[in-house]
Protein backbone atom coordinates (compact mmCIF):
# COMPACT_ATOMS: atom_id res chain seq x y z
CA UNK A 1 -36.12 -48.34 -42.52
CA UNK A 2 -33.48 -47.05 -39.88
CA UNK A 3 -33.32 -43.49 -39.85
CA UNK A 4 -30.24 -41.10 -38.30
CA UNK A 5 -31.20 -38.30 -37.37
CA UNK A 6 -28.69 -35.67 -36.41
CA UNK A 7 -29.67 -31.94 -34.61
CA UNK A 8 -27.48 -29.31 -33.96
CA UNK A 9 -29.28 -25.97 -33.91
CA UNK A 10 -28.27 -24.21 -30.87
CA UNK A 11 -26.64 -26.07 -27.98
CA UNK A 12 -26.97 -29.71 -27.65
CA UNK A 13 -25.56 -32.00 -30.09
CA UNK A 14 -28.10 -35.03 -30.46
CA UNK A 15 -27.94 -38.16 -32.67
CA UNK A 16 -30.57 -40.68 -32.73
CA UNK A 17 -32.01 -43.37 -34.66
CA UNK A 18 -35.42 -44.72 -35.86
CA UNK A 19 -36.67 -47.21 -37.14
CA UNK A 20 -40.12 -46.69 -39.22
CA UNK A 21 -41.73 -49.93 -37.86
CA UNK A 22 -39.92 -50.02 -34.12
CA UNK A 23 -39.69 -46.80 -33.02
CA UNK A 24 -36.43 -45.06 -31.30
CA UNK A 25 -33.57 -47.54 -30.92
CA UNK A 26 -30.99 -45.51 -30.08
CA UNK A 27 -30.75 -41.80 -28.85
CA UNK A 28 -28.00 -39.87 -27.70
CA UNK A 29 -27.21 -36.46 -26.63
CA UNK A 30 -24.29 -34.08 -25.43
CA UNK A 31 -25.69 -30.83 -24.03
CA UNK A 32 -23.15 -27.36 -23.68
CA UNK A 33 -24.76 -25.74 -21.02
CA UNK A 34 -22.13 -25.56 -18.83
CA UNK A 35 -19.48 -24.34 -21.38
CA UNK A 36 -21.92 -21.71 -22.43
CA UNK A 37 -23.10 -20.97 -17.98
CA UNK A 38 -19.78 -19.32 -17.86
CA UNK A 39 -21.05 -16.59 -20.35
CA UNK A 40 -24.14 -15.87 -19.32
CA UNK A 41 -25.57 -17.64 -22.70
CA UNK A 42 -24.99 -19.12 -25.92
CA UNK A 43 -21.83 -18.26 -27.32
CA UNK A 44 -22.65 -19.01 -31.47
CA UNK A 45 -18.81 -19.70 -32.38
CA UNK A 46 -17.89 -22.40 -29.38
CA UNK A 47 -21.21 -23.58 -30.19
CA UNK A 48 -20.07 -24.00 -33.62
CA UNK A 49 -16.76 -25.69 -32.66
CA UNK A 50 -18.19 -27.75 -30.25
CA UNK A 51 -20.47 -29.63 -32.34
CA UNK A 52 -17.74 -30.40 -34.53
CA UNK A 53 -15.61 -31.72 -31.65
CA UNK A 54 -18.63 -34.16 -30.77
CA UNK A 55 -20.66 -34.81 -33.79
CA UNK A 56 -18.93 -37.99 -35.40
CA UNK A 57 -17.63 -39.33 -32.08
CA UNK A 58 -21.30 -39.43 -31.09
CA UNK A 59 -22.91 -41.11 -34.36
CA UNK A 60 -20.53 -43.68 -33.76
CA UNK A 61 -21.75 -44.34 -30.34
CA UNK A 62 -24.97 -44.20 -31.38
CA UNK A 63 -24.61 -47.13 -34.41
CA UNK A 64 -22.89 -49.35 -31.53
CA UNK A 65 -25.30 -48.59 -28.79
CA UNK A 66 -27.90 -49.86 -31.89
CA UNK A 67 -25.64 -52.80 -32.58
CA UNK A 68 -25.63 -51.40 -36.13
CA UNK A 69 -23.67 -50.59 -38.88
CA UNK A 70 -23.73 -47.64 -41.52
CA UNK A 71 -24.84 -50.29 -43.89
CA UNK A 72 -28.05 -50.75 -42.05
CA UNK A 73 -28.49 -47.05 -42.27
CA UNK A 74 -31.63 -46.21 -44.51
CA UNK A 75 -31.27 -42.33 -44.54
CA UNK A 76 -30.36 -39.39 -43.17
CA UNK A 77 -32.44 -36.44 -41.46
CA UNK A 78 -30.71 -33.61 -39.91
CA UNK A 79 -31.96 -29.96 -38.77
CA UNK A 80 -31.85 -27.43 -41.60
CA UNK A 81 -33.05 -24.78 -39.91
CA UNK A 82 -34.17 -22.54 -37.64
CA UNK A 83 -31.32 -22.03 -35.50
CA UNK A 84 -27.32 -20.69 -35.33
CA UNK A 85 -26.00 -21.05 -38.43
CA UNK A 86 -22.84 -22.03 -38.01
CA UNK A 87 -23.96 -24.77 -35.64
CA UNK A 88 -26.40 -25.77 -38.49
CA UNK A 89 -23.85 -26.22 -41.01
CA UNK A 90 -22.04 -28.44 -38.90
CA UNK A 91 -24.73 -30.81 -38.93
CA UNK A 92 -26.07 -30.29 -42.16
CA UNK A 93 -22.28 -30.79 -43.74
CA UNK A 94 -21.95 -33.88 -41.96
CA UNK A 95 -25.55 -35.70 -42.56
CA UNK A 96 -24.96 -34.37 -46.42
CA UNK A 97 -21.17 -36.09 -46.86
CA UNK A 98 -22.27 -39.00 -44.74
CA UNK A 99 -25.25 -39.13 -47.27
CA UNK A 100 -23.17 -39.62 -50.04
CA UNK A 101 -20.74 -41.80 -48.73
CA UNK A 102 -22.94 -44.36 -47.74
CA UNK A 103 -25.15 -43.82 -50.94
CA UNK A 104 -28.51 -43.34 -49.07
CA UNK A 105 -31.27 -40.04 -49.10
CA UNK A 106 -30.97 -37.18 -47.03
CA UNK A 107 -33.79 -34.87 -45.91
CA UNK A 108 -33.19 -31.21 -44.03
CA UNK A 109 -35.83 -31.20 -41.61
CA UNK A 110 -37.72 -28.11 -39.79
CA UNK A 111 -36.32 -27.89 -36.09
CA UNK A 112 -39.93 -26.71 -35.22
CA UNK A 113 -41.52 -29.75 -36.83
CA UNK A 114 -39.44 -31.93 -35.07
CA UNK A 115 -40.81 -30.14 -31.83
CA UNK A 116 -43.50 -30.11 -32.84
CA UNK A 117 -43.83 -33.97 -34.17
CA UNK A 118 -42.12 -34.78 -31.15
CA UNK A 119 -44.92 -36.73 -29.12
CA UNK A 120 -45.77 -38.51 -32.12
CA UNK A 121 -42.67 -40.49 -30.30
CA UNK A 122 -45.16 -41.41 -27.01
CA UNK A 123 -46.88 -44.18 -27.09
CA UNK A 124 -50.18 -42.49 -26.62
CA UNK A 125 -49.73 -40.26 -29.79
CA UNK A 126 -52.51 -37.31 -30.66
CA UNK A 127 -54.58 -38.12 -34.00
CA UNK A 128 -54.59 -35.01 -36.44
CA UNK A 129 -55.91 -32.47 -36.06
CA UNK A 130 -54.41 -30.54 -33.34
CA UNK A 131 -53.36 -27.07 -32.12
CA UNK A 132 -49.88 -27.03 -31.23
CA UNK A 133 -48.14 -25.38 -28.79
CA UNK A 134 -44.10 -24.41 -29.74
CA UNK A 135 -42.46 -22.94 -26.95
CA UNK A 136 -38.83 -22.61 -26.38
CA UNK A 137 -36.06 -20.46 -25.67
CA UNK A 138 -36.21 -19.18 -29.39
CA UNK A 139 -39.55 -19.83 -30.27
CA UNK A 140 -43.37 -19.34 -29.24
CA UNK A 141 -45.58 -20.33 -31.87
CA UNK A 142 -49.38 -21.45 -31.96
CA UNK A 143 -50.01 -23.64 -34.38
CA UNK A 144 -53.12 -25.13 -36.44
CA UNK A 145 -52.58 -29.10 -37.31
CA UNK A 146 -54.24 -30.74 -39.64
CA UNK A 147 -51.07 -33.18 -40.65
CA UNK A 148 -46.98 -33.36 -41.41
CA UNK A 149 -46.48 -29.90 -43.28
CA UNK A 150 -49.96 -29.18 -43.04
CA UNK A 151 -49.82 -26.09 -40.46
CA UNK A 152 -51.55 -22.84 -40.18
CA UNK A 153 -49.73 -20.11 -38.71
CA UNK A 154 -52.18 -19.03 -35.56
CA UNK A 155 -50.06 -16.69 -33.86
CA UNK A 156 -47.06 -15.77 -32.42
CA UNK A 157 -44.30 -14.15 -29.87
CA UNK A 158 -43.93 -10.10 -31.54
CA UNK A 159 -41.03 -9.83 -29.33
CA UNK A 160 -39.20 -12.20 -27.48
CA UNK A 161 -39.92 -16.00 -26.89
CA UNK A 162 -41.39 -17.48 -23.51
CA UNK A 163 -37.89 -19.38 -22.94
CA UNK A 164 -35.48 -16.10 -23.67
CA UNK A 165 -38.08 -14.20 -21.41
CA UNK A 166 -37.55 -16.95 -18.73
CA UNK A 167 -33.41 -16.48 -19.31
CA UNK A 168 -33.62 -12.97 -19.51
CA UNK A 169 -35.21 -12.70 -16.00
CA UNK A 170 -32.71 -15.34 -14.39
CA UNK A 171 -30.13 -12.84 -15.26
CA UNK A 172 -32.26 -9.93 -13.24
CA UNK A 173 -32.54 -12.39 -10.29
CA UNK A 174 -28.75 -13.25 -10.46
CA UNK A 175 -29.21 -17.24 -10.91
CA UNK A 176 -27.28 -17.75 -14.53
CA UNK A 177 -27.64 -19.52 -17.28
CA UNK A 178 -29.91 -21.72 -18.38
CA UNK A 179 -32.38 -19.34 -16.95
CA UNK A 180 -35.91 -21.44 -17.00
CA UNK A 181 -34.97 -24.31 -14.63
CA UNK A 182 -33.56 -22.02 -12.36
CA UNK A 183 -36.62 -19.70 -12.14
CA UNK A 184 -39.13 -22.23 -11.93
CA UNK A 185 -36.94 -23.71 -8.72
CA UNK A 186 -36.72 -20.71 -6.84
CA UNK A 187 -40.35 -20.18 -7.62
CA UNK A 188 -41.64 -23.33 -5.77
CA UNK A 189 -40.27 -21.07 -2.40
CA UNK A 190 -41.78 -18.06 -3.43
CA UNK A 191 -45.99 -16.67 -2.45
CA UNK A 192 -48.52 -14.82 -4.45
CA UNK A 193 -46.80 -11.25 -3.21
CA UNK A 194 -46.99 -9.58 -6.86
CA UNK A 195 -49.52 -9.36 -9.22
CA UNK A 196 -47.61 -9.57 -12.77
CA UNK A 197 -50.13 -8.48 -16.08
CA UNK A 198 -51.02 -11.01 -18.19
CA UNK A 199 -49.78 -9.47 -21.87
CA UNK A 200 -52.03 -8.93 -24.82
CA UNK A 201 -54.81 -11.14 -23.07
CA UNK A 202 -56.93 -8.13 -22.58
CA UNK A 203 -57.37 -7.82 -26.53
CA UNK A 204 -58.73 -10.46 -28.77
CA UNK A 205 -55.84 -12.38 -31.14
CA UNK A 206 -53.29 -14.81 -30.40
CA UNK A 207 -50.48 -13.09 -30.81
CA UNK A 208 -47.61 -13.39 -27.63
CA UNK A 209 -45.74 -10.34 -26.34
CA UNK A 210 -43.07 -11.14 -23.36
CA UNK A 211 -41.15 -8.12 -23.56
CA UNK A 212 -43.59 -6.28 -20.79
CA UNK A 213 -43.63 -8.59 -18.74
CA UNK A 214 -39.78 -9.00 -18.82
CA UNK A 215 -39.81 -4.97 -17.62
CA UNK A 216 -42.29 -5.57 -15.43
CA UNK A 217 -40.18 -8.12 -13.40
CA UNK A 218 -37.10 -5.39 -13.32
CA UNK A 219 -38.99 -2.39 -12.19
CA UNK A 220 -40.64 -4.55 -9.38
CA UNK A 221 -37.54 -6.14 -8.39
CA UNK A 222 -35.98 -2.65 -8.09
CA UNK A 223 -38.46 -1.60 -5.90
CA UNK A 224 -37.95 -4.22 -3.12
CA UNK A 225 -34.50 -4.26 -0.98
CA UNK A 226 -33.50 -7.53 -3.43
CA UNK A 227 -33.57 -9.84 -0.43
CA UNK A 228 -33.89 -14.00 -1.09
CA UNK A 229 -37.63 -13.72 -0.30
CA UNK A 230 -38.08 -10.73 -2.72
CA UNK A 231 -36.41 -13.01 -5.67
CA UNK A 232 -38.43 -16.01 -4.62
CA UNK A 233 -41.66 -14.15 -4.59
CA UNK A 234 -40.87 -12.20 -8.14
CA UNK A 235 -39.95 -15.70 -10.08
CA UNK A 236 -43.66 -16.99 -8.59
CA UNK A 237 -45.08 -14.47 -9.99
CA UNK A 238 -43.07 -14.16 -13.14
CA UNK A 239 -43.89 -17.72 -13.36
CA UNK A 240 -47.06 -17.94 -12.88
CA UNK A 241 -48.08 -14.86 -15.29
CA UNK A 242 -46.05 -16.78 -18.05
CA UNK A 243 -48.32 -19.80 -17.61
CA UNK A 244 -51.42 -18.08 -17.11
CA UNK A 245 -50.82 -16.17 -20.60
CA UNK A 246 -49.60 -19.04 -22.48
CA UNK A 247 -52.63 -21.00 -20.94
CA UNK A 248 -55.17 -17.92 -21.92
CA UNK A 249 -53.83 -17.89 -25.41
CA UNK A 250 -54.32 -21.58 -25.90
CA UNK A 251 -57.74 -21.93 -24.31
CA UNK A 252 -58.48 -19.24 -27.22
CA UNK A 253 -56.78 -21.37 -29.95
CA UNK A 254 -58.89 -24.62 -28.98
CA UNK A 255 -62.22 -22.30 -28.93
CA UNK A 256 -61.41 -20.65 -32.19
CA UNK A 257 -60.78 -24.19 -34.48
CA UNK A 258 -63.53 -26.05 -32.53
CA UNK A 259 -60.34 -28.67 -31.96
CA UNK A 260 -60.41 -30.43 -28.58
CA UNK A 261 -56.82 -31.74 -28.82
CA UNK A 262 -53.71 -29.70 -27.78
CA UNK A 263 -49.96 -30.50 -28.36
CA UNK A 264 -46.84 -28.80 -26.13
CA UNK A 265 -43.76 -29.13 -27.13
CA UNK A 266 -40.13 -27.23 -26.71
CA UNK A 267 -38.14 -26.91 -23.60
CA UNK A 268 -40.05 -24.58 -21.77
CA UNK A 269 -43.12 -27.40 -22.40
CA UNK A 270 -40.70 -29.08 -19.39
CA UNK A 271 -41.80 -26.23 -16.86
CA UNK A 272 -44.19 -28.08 -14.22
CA UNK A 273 -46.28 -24.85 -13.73
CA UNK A 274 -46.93 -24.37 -17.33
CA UNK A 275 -48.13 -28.38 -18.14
CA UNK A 276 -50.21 -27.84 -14.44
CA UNK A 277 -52.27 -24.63 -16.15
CA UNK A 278 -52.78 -26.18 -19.63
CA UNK A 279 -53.79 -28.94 -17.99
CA UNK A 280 -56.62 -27.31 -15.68
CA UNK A 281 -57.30 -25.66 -18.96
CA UNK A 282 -57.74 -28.45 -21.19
CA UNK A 283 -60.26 -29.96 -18.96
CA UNK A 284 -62.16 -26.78 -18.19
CA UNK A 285 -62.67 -27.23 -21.71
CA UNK A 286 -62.93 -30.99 -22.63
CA UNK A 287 -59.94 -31.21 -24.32
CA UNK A 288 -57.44 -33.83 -24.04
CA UNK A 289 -53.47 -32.06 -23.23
CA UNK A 290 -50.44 -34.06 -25.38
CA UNK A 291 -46.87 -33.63 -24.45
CA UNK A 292 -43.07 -35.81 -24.76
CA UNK A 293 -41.47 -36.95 -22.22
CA UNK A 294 -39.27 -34.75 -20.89
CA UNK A 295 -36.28 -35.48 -22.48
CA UNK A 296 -38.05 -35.14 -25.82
CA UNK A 297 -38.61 -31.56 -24.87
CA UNK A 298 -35.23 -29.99 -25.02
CA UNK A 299 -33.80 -30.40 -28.64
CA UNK A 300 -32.69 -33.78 -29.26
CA UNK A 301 -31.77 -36.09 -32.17
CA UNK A 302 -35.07 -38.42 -32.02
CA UNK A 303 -37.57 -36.00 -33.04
CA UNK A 304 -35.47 -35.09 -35.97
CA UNK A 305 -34.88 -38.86 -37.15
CA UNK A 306 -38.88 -39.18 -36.23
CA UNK A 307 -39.60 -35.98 -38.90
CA UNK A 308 -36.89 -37.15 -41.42
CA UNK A 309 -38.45 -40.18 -41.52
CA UNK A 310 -41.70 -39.85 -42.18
CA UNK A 311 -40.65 -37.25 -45.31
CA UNK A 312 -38.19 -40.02 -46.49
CA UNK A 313 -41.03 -42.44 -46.57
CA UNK A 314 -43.44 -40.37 -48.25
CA UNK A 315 -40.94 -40.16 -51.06
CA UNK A 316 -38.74 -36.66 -50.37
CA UNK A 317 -34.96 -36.45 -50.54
CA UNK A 318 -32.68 -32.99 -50.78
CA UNK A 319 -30.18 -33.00 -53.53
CA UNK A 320 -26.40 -32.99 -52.90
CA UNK A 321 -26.66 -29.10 -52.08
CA UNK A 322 -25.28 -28.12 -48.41
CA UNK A 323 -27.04 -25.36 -47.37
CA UNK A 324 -28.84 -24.01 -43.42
CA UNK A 325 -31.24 -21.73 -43.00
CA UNK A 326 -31.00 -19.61 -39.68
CA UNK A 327 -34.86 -17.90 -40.73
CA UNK A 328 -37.28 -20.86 -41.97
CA UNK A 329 -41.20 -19.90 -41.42
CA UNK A 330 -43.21 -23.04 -40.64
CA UNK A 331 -46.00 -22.48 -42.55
CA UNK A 332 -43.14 -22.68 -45.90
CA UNK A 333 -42.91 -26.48 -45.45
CA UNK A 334 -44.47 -29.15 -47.73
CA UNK A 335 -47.29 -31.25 -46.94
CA UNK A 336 -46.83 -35.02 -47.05
């Protein structure tokens, strides 16, 4: 069965399709960074408009590129949720009429899951179960495993997300938007100067808390004269606390379900630092580290037409209803 899948959550409008037996055949993607750059950040309503603006123009690229028709078409899986909602209701609206017209099922699909699902996509998939990693500009989640809508709720970011924390101190440093690129460049010229804390690792839990850390980074970059050098040396450090946290918080994951496979996915799962820790990590503990490729990292249409398709094959379907939702726990979802 050919699947479209269709993802519009934040900023990147991405259309895909897969098939169940032969994998991705087609995958597309517009991104909006530098529409939103000149703001500093997402901007919700261009967002919005945006995806309108490229949305059809791009499933129809996508069907050619696939040398396929809307007949071939199977079903439809589109992101319901988290996200903007007015960029969710753009695609949800079109996978929904599109649905209809071509008389096939539609399934909303978790934007998380289809992070989360995403290296199911690699050749070299992880079996279940796993401890997942979700860590994005939005999102930092810790996840238990044990199959599609089977996941336990380990912990969490109480404040903001790895990926905004990244953004947020971009902005200190005066680089722009998006901020977690641009860090983790100027790091690579930067030295072990500063000594940045390593939140909520000196308590047991596995709960995230970036909001320290983000003050931390101001008040030291206010104490030096703000030079090139000084900015270099406070995204290492930034940096490297970030990983070292993240890593921490894992390691405690993989000791605390006895699992010995661990799953990274989300945009910031692209930072080289980051995969380099988890990766010491995992074999420290004699675990085996699973991640996309790095395309699959930032949102794209794939891992939603991956997601939608397994839940259209075990038998789910929405009803005609449009509907988004901004707010969608993971733990709410179905099993299979």
């Amino acid at each position: 069965m050919y699947v479209l899948g269709i993802e519009t959550s934040c900023d990147e409008t991405g259309v895909a399709i897969y098939h169940s037996e032969k994998g991705i055949v087609s995958d597309l993607l517009y991104s909006q960074v530098k529409m939103h750059a000149e703001y500093g950040g997402v901007v919700p309503e261009l967002a919005s408009r945006d995806h309108i603006r490229r949305l059809v123009p791009l499933i129809k690229e996508t069907l050619k590129e696939a040398s396929l028709s809307s007949d071939d078409i199977g079903g439809i899986a589109y992101t319901a949720g988290p996200g903007l909602m007015g960029a969710l209701l753009v695609g949800a609206t079109t996978a929904r009429s599109l649905a209809w017209t071509w008389q096939v099922p539609a399934i909303a699909v978790h934007h998380m899951e289809g992070h989360l699902l995403a290296p199911m996509l690699e050749e070299n998939a992880p079996a279940f179960p796993f401890v997942a990693l979700l860590v994005s500009g939005g999102h930092t989640l810790l996840v238990r495993v044990d199959g599609i809508g089977q996941y336990e709720l380990l912990g969490e970011s109480l404040d903001d997300a790895a990926g905004e924390a990244f953004d947020k101190t971009a902005k200190m440093l005066g680089l722009g938007y998006p901020g977690g690129p641009k860090v983790s460049a100027l790091a690579e010229q930067g030295e072990a100067r500063f000594k940045f804390p390593r939140p909520m690792t000196d308590r047991p839990g596995l709960d995230f808390s970036f909001s320290g850390l983000k003050t931390f980074t101001m008040n030291t970059l206010n104490k030096t004269e703000k030079t090139d050098q000084d900015k270099a040396d406070i995204a290492y450090a930034f940096q490297m606390a970030t990983a070292e946290t993240i890593s921490i918080k894992c390691r405690r994951a993989l000791q605390q379900t006895g699992l010995k496979r661990l799953v990274i996915a989300g945009g910031v799962s692209a930072n080289k630092q980051i995969r380099a820790s988890l990766q010491e990590m995992t074999k420290k503990e004699g675990a085996k580290l699973y991640f996309p490729r790095l395309k699959f990292c930032t949102d794209n249409g794939a891992m939603i037409a991956y997601a939608g398709c397994q839940r259209l094959l075990a038998g789910q379907q929405e009803s005609l209803e449009i509907y988004a939702k901004p707010r969608w726990p993971i733990d709410e979802l179905s099993s299979l």
